[in-house]
N, C-alpha and C. Protein backbone atom coordinates (compact mmCIF):
# COMPACT_ATOMS: atom_id res chain seq x y z
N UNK A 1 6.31 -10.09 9.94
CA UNK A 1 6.14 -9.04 8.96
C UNK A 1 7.45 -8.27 8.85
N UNK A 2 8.13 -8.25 7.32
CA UNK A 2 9.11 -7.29 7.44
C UNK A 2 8.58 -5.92 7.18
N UNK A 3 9.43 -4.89 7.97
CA UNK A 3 9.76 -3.30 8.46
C UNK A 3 10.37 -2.60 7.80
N UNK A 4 9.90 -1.47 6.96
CA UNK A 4 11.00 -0.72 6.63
C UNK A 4 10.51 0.61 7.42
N UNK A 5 11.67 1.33 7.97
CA UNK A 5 11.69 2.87 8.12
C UNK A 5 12.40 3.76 7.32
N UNK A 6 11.27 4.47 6.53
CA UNK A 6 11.67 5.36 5.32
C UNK A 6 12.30 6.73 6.04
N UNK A 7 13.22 7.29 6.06
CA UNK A 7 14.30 8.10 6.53
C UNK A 7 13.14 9.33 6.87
N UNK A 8 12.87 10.22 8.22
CA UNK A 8 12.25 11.44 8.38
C UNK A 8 12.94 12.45 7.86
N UNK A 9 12.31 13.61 7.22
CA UNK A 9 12.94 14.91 6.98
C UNK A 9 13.36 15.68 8.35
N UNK A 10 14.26 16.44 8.39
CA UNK A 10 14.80 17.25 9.85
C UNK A 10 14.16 18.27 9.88
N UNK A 11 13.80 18.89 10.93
CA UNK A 11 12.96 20.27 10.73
C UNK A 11 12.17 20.79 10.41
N UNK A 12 11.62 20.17 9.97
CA UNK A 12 10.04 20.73 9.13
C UNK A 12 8.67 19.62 10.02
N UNK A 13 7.49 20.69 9.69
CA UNK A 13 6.59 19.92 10.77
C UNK A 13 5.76 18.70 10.24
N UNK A 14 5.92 17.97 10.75
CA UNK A 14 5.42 16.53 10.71
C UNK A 14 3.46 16.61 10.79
N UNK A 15 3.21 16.12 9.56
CA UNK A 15 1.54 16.25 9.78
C UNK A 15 1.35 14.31 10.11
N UNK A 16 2.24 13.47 10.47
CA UNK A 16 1.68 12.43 10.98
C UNK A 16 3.17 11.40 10.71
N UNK A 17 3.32 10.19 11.50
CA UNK A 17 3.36 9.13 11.13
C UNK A 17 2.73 8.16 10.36
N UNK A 18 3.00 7.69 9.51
CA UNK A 18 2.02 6.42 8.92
C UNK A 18 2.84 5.41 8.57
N UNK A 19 1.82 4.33 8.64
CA UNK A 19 2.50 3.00 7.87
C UNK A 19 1.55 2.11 7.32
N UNK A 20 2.00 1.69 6.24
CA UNK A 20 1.44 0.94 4.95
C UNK A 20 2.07 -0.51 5.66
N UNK A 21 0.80 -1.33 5.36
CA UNK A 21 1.32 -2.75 5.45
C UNK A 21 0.20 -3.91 4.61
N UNK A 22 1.14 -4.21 3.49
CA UNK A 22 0.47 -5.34 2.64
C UNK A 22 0.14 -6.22 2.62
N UNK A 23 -0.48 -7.19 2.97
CA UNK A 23 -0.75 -8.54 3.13
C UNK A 23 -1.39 -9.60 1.86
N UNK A 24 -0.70 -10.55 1.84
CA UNK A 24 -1.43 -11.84 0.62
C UNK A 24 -2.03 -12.93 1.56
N UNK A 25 -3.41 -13.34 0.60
CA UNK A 25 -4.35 -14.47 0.87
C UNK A 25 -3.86 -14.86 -0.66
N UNK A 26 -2.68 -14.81 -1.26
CA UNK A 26 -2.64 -15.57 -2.39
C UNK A 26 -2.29 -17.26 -2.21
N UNK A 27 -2.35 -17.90 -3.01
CA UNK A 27 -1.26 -19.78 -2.26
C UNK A 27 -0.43 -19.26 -2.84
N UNK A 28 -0.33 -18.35 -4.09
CA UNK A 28 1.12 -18.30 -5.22
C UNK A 28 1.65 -17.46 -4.93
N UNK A 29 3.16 -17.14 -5.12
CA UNK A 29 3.79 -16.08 -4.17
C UNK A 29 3.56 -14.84 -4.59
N UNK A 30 3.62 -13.58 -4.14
CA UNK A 30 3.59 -12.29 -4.33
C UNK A 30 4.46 -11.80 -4.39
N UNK A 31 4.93 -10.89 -5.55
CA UNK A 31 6.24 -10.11 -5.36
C UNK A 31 5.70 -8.41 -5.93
N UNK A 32 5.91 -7.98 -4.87
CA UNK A 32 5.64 -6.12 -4.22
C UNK A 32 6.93 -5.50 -4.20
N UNK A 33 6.47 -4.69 -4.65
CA UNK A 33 7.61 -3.66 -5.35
C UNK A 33 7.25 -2.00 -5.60
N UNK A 34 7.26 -1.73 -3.83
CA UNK A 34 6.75 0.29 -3.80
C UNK A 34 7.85 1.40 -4.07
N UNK A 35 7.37 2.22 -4.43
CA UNK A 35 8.28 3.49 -4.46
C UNK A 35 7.13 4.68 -4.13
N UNK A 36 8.26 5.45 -3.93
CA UNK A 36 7.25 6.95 -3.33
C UNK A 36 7.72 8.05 -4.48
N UNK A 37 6.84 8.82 -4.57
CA UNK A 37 7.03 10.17 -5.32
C UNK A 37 8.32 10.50 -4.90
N UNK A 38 9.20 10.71 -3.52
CA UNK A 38 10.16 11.28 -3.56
C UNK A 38 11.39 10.41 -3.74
N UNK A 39 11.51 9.56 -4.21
CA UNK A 39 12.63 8.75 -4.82
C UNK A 39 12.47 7.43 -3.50
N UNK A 40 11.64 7.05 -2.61
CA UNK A 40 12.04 6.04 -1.65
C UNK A 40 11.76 4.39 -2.52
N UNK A 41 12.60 3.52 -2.73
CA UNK A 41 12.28 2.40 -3.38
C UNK A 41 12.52 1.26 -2.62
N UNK A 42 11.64 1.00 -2.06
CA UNK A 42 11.62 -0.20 -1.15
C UNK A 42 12.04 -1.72 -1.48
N UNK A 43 12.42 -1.53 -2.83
CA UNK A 43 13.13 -3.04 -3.78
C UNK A 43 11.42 -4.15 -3.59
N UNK A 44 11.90 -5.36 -4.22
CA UNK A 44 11.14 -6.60 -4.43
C UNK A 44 11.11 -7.08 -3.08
N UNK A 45 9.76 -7.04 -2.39
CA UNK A 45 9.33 -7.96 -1.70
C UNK A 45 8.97 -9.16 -2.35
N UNK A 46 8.94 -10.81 -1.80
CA UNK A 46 8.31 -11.71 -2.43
C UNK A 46 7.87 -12.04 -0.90
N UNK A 47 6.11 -12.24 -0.68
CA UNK A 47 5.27 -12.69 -0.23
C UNK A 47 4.34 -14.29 -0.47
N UNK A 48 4.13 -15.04 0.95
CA UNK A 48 4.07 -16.10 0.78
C UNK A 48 2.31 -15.91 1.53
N UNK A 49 1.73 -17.03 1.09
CA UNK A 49 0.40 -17.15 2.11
C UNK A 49 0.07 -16.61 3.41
N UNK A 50 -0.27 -15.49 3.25
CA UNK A 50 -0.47 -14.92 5.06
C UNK A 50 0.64 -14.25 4.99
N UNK A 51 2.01 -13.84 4.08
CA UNK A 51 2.44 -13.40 4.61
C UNK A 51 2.09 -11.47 4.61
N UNK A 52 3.45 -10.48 5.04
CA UNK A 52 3.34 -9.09 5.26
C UNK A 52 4.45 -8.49 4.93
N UNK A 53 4.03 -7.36 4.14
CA UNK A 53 5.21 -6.16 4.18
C UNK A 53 4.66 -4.80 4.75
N UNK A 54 5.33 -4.40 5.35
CA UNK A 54 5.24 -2.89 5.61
C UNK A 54 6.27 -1.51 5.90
N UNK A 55 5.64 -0.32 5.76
CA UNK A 55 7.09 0.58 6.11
C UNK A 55 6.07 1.74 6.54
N UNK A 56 7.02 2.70 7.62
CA UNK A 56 6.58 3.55 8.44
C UNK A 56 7.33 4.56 7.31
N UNK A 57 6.58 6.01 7.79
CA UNK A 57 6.91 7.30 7.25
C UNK A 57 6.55 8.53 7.67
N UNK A 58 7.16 9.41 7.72
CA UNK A 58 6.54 10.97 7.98
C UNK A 58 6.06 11.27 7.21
N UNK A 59 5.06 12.07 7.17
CA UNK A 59 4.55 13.07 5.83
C UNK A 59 4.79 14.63 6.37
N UNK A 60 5.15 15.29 5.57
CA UNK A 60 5.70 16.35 5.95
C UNK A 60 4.94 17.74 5.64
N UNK A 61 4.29 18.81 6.29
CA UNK A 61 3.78 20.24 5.69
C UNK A 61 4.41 19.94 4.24
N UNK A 62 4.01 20.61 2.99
CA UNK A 62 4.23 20.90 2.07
C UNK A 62 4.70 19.90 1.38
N UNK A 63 5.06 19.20 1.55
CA UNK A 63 5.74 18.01 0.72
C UNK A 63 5.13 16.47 0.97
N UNK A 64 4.02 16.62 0.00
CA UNK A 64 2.93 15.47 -0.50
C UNK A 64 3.33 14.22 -0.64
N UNK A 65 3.12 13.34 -0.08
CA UNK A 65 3.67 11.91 0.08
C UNK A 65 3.02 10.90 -0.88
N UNK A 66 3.22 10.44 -1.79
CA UNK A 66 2.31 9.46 -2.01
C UNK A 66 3.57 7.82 -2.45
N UNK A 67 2.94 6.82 -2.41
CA UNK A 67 3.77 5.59 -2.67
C UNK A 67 2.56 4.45 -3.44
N UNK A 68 3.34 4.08 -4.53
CA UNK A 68 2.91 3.31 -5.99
C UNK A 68 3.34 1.78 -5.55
N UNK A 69 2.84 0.66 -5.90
CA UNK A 69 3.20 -0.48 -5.87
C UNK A 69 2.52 -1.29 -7.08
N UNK A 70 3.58 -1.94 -7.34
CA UNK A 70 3.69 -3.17 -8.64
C UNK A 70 3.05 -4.21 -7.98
N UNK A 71 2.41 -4.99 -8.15
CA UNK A 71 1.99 -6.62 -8.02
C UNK A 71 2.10 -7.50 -8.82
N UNK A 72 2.93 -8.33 -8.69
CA UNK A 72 2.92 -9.64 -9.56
C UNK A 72 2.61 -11.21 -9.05
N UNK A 73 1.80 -11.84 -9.40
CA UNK A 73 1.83 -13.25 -9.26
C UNK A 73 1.17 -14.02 -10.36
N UNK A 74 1.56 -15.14 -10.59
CA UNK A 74 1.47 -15.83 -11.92
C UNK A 74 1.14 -15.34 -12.74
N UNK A 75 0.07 -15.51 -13.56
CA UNK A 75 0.16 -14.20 -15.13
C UNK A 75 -0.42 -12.86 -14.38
N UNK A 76 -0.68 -12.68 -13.77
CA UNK A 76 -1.51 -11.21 -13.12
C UNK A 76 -0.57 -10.42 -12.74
N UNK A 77 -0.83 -9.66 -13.51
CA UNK A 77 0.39 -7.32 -12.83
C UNK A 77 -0.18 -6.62 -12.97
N UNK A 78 -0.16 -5.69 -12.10
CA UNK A 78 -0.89 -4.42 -11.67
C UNK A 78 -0.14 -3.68 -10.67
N UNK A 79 -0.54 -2.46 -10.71
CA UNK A 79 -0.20 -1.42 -10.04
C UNK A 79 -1.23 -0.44 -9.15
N UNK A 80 -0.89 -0.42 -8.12
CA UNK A 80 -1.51 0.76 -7.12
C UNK A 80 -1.36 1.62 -6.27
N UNK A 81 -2.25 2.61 -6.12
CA UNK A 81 -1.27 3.81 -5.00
C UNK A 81 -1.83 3.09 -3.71
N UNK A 82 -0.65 2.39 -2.94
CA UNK A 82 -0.69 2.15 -1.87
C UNK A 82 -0.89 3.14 -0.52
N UNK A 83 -0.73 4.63 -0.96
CA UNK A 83 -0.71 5.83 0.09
C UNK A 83 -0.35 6.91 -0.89
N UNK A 84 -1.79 7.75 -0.37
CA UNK A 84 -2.03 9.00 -1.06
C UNK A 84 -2.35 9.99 0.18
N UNK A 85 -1.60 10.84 0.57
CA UNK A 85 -1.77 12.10 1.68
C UNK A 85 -3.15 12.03 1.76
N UNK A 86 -3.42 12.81 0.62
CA UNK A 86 -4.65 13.48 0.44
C UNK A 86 -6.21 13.16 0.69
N UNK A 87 -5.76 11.28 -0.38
CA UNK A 87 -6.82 10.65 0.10
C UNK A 87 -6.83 9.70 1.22
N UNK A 88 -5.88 9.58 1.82
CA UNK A 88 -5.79 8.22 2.84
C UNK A 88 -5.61 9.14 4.28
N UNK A 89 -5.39 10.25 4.54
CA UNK A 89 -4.94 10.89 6.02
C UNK A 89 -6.47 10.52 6.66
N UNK A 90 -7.19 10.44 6.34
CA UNK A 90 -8.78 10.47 7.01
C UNK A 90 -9.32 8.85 6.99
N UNK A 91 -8.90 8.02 6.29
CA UNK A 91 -9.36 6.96 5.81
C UNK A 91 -9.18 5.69 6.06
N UNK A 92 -7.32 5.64 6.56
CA UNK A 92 -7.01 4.81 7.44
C UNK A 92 -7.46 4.84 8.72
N UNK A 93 -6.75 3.60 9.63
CA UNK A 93 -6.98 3.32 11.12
C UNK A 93 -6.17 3.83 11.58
N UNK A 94 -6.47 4.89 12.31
CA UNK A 94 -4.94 5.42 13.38
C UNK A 94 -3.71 5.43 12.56
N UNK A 95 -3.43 5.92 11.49
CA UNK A 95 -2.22 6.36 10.58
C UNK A 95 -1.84 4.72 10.16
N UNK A 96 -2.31 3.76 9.89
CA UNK A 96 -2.46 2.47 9.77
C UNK A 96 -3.27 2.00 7.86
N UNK A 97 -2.82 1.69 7.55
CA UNK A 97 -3.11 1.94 5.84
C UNK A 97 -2.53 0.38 5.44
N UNK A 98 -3.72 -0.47 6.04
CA UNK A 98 -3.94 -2.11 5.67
C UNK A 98 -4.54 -1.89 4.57
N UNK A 99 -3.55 -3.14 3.80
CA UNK A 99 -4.12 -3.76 2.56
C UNK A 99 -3.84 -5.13 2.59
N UNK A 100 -4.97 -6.14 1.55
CA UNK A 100 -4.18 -7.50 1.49
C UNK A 100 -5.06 -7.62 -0.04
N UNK A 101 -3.55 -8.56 -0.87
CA UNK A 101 -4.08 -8.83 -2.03
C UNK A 101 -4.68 -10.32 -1.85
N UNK A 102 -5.62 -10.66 -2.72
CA UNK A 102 -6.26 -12.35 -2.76
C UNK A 102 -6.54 -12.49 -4.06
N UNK A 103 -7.07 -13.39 -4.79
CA UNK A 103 -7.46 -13.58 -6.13
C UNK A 103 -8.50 -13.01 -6.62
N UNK A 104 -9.22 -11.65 -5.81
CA UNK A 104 -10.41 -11.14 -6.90
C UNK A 104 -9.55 -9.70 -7.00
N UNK A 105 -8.51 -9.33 -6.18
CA UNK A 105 -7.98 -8.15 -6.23
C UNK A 105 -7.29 -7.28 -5.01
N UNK A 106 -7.72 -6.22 -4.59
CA UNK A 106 -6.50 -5.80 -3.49
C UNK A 106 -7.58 -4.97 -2.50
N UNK A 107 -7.46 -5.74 -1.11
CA UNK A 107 -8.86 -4.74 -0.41
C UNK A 107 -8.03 -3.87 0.52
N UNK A 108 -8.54 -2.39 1.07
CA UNK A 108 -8.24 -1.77 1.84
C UNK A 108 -8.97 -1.90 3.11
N UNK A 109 -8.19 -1.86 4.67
CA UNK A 109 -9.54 -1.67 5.60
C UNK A 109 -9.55 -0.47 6.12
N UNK A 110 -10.88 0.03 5.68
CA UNK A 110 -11.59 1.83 5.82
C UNK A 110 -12.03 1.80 7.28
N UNK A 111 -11.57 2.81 7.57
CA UNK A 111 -11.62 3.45 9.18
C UNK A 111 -13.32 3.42 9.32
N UNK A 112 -13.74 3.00 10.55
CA UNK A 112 -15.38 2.82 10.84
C UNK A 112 -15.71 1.90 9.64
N UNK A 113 -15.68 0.95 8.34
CA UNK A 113 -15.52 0.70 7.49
C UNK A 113 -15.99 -0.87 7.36
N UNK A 114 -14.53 -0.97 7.74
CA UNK A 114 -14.52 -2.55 7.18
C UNK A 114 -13.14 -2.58 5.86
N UNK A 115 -13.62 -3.60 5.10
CA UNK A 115 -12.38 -4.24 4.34
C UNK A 115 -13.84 -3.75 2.94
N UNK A 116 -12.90 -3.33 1.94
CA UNK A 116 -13.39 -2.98 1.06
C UNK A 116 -12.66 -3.28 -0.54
N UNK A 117 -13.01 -3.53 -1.66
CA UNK A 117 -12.24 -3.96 -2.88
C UNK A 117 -12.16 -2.57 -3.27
N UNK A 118 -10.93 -2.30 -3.30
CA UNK A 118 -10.41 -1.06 -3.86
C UNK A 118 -9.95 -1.08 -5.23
N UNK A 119 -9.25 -2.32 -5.49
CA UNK A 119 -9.15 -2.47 -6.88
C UNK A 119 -9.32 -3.93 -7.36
N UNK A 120 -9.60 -4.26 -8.83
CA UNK A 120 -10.00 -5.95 -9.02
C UNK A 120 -9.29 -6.16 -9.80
N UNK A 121 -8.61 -7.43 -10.29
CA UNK A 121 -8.55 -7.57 -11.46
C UNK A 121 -9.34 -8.47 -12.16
N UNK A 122 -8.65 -7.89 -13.76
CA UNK A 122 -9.48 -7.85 -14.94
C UNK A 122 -8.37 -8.07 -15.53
N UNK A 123 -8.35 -9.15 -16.71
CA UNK A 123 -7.83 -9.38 -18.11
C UNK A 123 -6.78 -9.27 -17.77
N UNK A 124 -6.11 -10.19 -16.09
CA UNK A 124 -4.78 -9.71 -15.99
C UNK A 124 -4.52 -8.89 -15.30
N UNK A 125 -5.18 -7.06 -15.51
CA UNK A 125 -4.50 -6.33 -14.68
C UNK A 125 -5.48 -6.32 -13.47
N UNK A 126 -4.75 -4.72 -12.80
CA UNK A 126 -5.47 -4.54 -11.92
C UNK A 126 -6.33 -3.10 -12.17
N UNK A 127 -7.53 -3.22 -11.69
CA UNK A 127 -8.38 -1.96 -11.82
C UNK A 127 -8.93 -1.02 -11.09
N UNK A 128 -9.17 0.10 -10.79
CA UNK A 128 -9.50 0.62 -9.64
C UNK A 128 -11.10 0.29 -9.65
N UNK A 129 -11.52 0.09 -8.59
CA UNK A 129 -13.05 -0.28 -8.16
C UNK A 129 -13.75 1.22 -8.09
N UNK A 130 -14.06 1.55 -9.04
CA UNK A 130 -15.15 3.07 -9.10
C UNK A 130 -16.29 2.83 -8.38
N UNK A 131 -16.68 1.48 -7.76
CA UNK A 131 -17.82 1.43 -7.19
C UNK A 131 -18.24 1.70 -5.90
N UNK A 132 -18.97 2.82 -5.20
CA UNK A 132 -18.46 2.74 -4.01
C UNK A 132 -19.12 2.04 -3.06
């Protein structure tokens, strides 16, 4: 699995470590492509069967973290918030914020939980799963 470490802020208090890590059950390759609200752009991953990306981060008092990701493989693109402060500090495993995309869409695994379809696609894209 490749690593990124997104740079900590100095001085200010740390409400956690976390790390996002993506995974494909696709056969066709995956190419992932996150950025964060505060300018961090992690460039084009391309993902193979089984394979992983991930990156560690601080979240900081006052300054709200969240990080967006593109998905592409054969005609299918979509986009999702891979990490949202607000909604994910409670939701992940131990500051741990697994995902893996497969061909019905992109599942998260929810703390006490399990693996859940967070978003599907449809007509191509991707959709958020309102269902809970």
């Amino acid at each position: 699995m490749a690593m990124v470490m997104v740079s900590p802020t100095v001085n200010s208090e740390t409400l956690g470590t976390y790390t996002v890590d993506i995974g494909s059950n696709l056969t066709d390759a995956l190419t992932v492509h996150c950025q964060s609200n505060r300018g961090d752009d992690l460039g084009n991953q391309v993902l193979q069967y089984s394979g992983h990306f991930g990156w560690k981060f601080d979240v900081i008092l006052g300054q709200p973290r969240m990080f967006s990701c593109s998905l592409s493989f054969g005609n299918l693109n979509g986009m999702f918030d891979a990490f949202i402060y607000g909604r994910d500090f409670a939701r992940c495993n131990d500051n741990l914020c697994q995902w893996v995309v497969d061909p019905k869409g992109v599942y998260i695994n929810l703390k006490d939980k399990g693996w859940k379809l967070e978003y599907y696609w449809k007509t191509g894209e991707l959709n958020e799963d309102l269902l809970s």
